[in-house]
C-alpha atoms as a PDB file:
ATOM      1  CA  UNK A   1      -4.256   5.801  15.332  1.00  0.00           C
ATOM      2  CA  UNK A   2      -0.772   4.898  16.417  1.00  0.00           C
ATOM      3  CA  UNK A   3       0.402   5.671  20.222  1.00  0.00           C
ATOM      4  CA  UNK A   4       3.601   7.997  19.439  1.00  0.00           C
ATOM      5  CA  UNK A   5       4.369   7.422  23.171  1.00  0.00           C
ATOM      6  CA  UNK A   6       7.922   5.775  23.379  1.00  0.00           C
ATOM      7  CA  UNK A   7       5.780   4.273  27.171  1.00  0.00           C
ATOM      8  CA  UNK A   8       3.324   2.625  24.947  1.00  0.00           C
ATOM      9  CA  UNK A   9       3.617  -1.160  24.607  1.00  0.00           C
ATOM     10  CA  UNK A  10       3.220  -0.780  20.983  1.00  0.00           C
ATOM     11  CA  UNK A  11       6.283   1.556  21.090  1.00  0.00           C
ATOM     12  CA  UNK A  12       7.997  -0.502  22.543  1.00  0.00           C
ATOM     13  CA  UNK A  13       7.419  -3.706  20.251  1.00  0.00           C
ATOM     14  CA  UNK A  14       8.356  -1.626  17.578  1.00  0.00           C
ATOM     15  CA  UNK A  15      11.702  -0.060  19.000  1.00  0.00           C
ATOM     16  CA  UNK A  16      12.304  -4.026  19.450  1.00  0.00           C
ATOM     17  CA  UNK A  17      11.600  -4.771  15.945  1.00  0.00           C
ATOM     18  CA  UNK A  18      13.628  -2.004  14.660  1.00  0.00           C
ATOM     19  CA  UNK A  19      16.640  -2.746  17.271  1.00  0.00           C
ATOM     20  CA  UNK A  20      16.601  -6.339  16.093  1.00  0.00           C
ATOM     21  CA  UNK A  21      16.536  -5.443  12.111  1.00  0.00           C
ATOM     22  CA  UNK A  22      19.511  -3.025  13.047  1.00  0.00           C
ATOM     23  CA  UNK A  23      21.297  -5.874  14.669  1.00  0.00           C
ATOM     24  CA  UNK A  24      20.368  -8.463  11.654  1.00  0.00           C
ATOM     25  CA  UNK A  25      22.424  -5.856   9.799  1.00  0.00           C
ATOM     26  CA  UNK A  26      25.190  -5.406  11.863  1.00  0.00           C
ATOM     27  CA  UNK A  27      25.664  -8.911  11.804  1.00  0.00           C
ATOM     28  CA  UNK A  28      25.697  -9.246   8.243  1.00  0.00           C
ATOM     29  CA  UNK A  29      22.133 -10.911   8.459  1.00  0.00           C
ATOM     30  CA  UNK A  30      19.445 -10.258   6.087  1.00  0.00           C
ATOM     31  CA  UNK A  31      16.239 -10.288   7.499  1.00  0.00           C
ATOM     32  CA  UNK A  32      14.785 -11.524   4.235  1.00  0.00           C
ATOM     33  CA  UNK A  33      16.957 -14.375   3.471  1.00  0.00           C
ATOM     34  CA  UNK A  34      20.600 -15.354   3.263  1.00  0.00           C
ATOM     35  CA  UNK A  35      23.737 -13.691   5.087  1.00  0.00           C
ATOM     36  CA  UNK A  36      24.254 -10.373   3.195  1.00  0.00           C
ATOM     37  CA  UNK A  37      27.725  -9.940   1.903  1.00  0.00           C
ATOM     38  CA  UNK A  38      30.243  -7.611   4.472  1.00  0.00           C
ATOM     39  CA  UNK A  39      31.191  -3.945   3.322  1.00  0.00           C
ATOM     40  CA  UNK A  40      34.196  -4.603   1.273  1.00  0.00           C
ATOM     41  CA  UNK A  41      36.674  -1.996   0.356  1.00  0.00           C
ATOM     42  CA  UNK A  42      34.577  -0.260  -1.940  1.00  0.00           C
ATOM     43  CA  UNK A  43      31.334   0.589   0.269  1.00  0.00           C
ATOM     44  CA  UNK A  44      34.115   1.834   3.028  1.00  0.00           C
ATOM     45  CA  UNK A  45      35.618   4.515   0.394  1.00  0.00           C
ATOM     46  CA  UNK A  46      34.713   8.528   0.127  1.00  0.00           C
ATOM     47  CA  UNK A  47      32.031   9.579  -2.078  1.00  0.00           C
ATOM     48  CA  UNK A  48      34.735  11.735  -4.280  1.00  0.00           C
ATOM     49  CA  UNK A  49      35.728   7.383  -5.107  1.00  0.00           C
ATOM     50  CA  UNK A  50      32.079   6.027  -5.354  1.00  0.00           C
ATOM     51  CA  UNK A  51      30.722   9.687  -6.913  1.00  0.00           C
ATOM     52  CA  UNK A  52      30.814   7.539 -10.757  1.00  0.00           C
ATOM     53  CA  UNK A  53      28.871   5.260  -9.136  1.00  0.00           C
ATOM     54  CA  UNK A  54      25.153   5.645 -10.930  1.00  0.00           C
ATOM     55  CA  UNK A  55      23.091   4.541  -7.506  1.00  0.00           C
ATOM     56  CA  UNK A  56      20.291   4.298  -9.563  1.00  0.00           C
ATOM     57  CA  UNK A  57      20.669   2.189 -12.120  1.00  0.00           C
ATOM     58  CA  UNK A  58      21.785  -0.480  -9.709  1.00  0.00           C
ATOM     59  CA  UNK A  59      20.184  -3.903  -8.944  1.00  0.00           C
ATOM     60  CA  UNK A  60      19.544  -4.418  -5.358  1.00  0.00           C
ATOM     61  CA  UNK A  61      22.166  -6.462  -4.633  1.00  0.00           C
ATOM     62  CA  UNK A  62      24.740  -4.195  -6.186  1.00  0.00           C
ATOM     63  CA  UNK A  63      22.813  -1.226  -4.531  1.00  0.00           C
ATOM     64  CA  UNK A  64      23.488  -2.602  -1.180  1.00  0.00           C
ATOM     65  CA  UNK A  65      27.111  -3.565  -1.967  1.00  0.00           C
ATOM     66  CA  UNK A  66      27.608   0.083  -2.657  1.00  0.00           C
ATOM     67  CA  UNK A  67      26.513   0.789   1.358  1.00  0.00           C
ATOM     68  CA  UNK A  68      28.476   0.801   4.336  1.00  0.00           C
ATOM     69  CA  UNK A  69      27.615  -0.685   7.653  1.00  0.00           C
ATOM     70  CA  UNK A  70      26.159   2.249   8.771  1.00  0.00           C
ATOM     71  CA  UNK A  71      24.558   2.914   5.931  1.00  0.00           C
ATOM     72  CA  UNK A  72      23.229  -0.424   6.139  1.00  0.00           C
ATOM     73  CA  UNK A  73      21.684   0.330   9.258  1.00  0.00           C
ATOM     74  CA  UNK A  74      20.295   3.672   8.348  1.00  0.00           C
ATOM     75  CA  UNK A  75      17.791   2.363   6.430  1.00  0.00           C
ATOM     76  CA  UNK A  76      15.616   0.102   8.485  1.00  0.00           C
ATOM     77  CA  UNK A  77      14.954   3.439  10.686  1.00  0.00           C
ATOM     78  CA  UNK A  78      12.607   5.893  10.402  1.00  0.00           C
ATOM     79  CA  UNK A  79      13.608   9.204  12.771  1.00  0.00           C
ATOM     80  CA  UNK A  80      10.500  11.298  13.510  1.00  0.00           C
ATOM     81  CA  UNK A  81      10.704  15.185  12.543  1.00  0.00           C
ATOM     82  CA  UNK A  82       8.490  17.747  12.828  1.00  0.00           C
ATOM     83  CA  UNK A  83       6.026  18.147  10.342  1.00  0.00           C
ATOM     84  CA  UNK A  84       6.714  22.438  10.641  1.00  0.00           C
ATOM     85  CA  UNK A  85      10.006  21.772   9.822  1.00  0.00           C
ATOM     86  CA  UNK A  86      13.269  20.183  10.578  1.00  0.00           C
ATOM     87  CA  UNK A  87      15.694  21.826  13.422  1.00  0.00           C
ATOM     88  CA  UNK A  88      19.494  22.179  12.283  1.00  0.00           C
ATOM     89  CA  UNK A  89      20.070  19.644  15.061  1.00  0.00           C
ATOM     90  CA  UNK A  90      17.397  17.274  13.116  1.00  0.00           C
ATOM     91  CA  UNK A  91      19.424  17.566  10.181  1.00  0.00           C
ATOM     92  CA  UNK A  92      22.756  17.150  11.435  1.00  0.00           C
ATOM     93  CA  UNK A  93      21.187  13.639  12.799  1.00  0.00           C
ATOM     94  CA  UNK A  94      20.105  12.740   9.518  1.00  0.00           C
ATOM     95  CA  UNK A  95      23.329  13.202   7.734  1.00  0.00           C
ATOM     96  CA  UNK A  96      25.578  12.055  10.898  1.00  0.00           C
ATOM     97  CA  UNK A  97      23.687   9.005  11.762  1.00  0.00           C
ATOM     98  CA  UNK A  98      23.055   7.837   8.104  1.00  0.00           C
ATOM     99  CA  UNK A  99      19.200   8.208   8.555  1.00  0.00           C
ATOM    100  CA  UNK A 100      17.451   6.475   5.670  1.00  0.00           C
ATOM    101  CA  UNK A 101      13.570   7.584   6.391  1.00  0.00           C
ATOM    102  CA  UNK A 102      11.676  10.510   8.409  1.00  0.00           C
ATOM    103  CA  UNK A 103       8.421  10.221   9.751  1.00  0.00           C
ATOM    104  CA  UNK A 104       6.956  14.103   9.698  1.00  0.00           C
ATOM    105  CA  UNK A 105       5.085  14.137  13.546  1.00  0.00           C
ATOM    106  CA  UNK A 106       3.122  16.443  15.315  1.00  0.00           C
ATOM    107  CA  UNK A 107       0.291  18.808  13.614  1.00  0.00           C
ATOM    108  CA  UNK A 108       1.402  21.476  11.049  1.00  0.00           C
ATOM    109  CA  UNK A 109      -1.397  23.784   9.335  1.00  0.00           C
ATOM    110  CA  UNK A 110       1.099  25.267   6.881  1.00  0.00           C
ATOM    111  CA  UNK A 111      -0.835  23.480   4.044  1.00  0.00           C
ATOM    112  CA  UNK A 112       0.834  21.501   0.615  1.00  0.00           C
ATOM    113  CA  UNK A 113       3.464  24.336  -0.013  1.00  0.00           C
ATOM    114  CA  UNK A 114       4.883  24.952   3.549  1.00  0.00           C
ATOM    115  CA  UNK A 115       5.046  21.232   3.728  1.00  0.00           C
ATOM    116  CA  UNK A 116       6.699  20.654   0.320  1.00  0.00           C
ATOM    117  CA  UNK A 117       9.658  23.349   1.500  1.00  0.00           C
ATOM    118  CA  UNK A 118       9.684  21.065   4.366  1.00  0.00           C
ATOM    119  CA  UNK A 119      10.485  18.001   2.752  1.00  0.00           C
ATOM    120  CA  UNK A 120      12.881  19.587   0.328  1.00  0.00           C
ATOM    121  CA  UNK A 121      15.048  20.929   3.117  1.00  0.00           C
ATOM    122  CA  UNK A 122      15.047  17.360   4.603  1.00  0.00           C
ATOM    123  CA  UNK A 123      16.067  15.497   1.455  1.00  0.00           C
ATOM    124  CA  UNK A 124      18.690  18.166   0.815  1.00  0.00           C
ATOM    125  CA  UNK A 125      21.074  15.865   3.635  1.00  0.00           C
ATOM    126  CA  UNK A 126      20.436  12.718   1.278  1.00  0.00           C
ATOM    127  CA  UNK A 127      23.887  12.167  -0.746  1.00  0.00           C
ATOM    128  CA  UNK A 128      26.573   9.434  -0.980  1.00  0.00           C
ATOM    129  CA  UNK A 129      28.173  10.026   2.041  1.00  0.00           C
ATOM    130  CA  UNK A 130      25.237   9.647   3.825  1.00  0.00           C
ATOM    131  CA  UNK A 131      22.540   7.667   2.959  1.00  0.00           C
ATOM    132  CA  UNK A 132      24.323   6.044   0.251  1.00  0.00           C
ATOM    133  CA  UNK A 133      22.389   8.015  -2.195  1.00  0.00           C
ATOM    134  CA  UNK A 134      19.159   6.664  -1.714  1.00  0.00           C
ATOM    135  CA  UNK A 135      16.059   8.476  -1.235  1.00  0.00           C
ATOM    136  CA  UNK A 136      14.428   8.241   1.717  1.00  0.00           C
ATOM    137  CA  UNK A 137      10.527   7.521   2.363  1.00  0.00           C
ATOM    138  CA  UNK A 138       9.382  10.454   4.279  1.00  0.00           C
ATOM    139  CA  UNK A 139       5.891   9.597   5.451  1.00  0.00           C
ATOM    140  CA  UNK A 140       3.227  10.791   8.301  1.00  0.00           C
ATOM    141  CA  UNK A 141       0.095   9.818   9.609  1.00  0.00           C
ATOM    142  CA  UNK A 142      -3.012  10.862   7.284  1.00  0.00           C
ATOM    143  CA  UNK A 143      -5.516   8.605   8.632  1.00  0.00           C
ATOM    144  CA  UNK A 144      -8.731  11.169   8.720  1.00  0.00           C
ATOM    145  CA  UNK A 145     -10.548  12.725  12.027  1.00  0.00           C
ATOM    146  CA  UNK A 146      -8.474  12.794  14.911  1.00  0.00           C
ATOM    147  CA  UNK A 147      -5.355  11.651  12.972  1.00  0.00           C
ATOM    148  CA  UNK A 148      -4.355  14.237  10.167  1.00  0.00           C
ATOM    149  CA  UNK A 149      -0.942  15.897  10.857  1.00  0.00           C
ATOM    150  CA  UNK A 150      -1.282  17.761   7.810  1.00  0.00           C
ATOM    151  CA  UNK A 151      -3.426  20.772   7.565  1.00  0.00           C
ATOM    152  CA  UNK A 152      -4.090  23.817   5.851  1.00  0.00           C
ATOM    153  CA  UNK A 153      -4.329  25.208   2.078  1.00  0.00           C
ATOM    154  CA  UNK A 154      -4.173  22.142  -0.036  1.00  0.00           C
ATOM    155  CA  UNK A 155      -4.798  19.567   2.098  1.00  0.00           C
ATOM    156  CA  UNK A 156      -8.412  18.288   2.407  1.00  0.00           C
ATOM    157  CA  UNK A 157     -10.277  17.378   5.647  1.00  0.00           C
ATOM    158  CA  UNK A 158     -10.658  14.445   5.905  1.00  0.00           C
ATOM    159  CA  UNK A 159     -13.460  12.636   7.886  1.00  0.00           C
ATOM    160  CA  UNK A 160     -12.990  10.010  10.352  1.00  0.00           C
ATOM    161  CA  UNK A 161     -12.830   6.709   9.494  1.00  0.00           C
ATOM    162  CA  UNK A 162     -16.290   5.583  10.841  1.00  0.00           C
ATOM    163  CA  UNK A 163     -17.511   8.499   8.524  1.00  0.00           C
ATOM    164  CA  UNK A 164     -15.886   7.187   5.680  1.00  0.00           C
ATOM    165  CA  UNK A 165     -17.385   3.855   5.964  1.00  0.00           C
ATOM    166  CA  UNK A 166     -20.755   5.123   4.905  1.00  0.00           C
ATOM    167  CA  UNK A 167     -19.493   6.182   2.037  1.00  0.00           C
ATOM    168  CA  UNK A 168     -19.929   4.164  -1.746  1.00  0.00           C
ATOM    169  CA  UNK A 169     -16.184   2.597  -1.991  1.00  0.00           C
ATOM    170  CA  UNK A 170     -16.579   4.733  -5.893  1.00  0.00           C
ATOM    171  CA  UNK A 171     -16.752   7.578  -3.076  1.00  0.00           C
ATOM    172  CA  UNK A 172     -14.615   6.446  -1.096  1.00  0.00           C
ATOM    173  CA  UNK A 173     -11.965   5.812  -3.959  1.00  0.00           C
ATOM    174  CA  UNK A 174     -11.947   8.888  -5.275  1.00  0.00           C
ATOM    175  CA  UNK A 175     -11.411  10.959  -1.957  1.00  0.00           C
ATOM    176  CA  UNK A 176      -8.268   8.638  -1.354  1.00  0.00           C
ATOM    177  CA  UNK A 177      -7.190   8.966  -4.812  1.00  0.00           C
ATOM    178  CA  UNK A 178      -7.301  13.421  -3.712  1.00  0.00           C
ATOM    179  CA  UNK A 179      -5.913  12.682  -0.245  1.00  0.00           C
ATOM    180  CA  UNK A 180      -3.017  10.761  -1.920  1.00  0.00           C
ATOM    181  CA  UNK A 181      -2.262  13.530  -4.549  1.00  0.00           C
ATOM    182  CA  UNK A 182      -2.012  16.109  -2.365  1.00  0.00           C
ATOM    183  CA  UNK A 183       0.649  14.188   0.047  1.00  0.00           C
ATOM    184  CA  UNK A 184       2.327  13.393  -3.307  1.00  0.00           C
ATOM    185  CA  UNK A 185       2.539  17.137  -4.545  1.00  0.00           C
ATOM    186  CA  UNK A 186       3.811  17.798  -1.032  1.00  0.00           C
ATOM    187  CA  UNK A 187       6.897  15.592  -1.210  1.00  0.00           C
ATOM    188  CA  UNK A 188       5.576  12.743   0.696  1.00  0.00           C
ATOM    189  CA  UNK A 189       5.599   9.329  -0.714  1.00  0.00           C
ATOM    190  CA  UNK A 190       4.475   7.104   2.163  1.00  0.00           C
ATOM    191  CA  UNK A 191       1.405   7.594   4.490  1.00  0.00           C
ATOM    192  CA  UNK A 192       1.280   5.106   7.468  1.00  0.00           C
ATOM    193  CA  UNK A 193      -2.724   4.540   7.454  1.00  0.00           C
ATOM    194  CA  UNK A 194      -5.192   4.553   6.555  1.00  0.00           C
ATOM    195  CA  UNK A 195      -4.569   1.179   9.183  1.00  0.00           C
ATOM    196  CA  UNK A 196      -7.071  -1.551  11.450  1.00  0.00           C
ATOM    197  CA  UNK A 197      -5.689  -1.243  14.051  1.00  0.00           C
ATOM    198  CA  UNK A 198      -7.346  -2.413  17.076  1.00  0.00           C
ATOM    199  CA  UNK A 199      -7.407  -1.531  20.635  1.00  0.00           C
ATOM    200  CA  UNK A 200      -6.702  -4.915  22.541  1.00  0.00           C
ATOM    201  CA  UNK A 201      -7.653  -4.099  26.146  1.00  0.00           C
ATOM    202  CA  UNK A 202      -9.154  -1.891  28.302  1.00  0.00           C
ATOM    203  CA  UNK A 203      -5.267  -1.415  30.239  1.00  0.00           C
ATOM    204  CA  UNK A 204      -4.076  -0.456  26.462  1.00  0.00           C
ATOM    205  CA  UNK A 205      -6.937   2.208  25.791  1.00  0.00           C
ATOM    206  CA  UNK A 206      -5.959   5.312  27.656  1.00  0.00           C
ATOM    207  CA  UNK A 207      -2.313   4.960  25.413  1.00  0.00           C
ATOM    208  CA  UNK A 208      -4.982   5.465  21.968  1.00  0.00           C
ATOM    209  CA  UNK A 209      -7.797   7.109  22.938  1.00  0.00           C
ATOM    210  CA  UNK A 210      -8.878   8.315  19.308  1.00  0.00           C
ATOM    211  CA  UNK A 211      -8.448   4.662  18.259  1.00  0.00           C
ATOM    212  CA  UNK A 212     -10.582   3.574  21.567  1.00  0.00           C
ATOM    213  CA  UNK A 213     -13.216   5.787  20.688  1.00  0.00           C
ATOM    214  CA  UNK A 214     -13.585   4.601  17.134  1.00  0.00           C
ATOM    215  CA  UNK A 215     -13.845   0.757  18.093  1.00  0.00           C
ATOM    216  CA  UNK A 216     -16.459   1.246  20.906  1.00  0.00           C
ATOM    217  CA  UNK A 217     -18.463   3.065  18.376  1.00  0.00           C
ATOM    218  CA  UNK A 218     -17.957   0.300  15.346  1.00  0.00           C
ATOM    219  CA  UNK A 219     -18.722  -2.768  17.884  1.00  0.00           C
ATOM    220  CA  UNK A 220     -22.328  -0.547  18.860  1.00  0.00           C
ATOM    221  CA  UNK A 221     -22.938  -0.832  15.076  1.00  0.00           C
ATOM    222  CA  UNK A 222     -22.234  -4.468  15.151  1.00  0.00           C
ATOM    223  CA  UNK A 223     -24.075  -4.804  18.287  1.00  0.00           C
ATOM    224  CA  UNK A 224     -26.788  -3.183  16.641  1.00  0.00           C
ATOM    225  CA  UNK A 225     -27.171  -4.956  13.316  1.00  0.00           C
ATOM    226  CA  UNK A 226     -26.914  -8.249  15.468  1.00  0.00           C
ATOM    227  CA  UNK A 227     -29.649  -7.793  17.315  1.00  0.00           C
ATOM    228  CA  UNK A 228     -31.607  -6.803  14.037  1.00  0.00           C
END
């Protein structure tokens, strides 16, 4: 599991990570390779001008010489919202701050449905003006046990991860194959685990508990077959 505390260190790495990609951006920087070519005229102009535009059957490069700065910037982030639903003040965010991704946080029990009105009402802000007219990747945390935000009719539940590795991988395959259908028919399209993460010290445990409690039980079963 992932500490969600912005006082974790992990938190914090990442808030780095993300405030350096932002300012790659702003400096015309590409993180994955050469300078990337300034907002010109065109990327700066309404979206009544850049409406005959078909975002979609861009290239890349085109795509992001359609964006503006902001835009730009929007999407290397990934604001957290909800996972019961979006506040007007979340969506006014979205569409003022050029938001390119949502995590869904928190627990909902609403089930597939619920969630999928969810998700609709989120991607309603996505236009021209403000994310350029991409889609965002709207994804949670769905890692089984003590890490499943979403709950409820449609949604399976789902074992922890220690539990699941007793199972065949054919078993094991076909259970993720159901987990990942049912965050599909519920608008998602990106699930941030299942993951390995680790927990590095015994200062860092109390921040991911869960995640603690998991590795002291798989280094016993190491322990265990060791000594075997």
């Amino acid at each position: 599991m992932r500490g969600h505390s912005s006082s974790t260190p992990r938190s914090a790495a990442r808030a780095a990570v993300t405030g350096a990609l932002a300012l790659a951006l702003a400096a015309g920087l590409s993180p994955m390779g050469p300078p990337l070519a300034r907002p010109g005229p065109a990327a700066a102009t309404t979206g009544v001008q850049r409406a005959a535009v078909n975002v979609a059957s861009l290239t890349p490069t085109r795509t992001l010489a359609t964006l503006s700065l902001d835009q730009r910037v929007g999407q290397v982030l990934m604001m957290g919202v909800p996972a019961t639903g979006a506040s007007a003040t979340d969506l006014s965010i979205l569409t003022k701050n050029k938001i390119g991704n949502v995590f869904l946080k928190g627990h909902s029990h609403s089930g597939v449905t619920a969630t999928k009105a969810v998700v609709t009402k989120i991607n309603a802000t996505v236009s021209l003006t403000s994310t350029g007219g991409q889609k965002r990747f709207i994804a949670t945390d769905q890692e089984g046990g003590y890490v499943q935000v979403l709950k409820g009719p449609g949604f399976s539940t789902m074992p922890t991860a220690l539990h699941q590795g007793t199972w065949a991988p054919s078993t094991l395959k076909a259970a993720a194959t159901t987990w990942g259908k049912q965050l599909h028919a519920a608008g998602l399209n990106v699930n941030l685990a299942p993951v390995a993460d680790t927990v590095p010290s015994a200062a860092f445990a109390p921040y991911n508990l869960p995640r603690a409690k998991v590795d002291a039980a798989a280094l016993e079963v190491l322990q265990t077959r060791a000594g075997q």
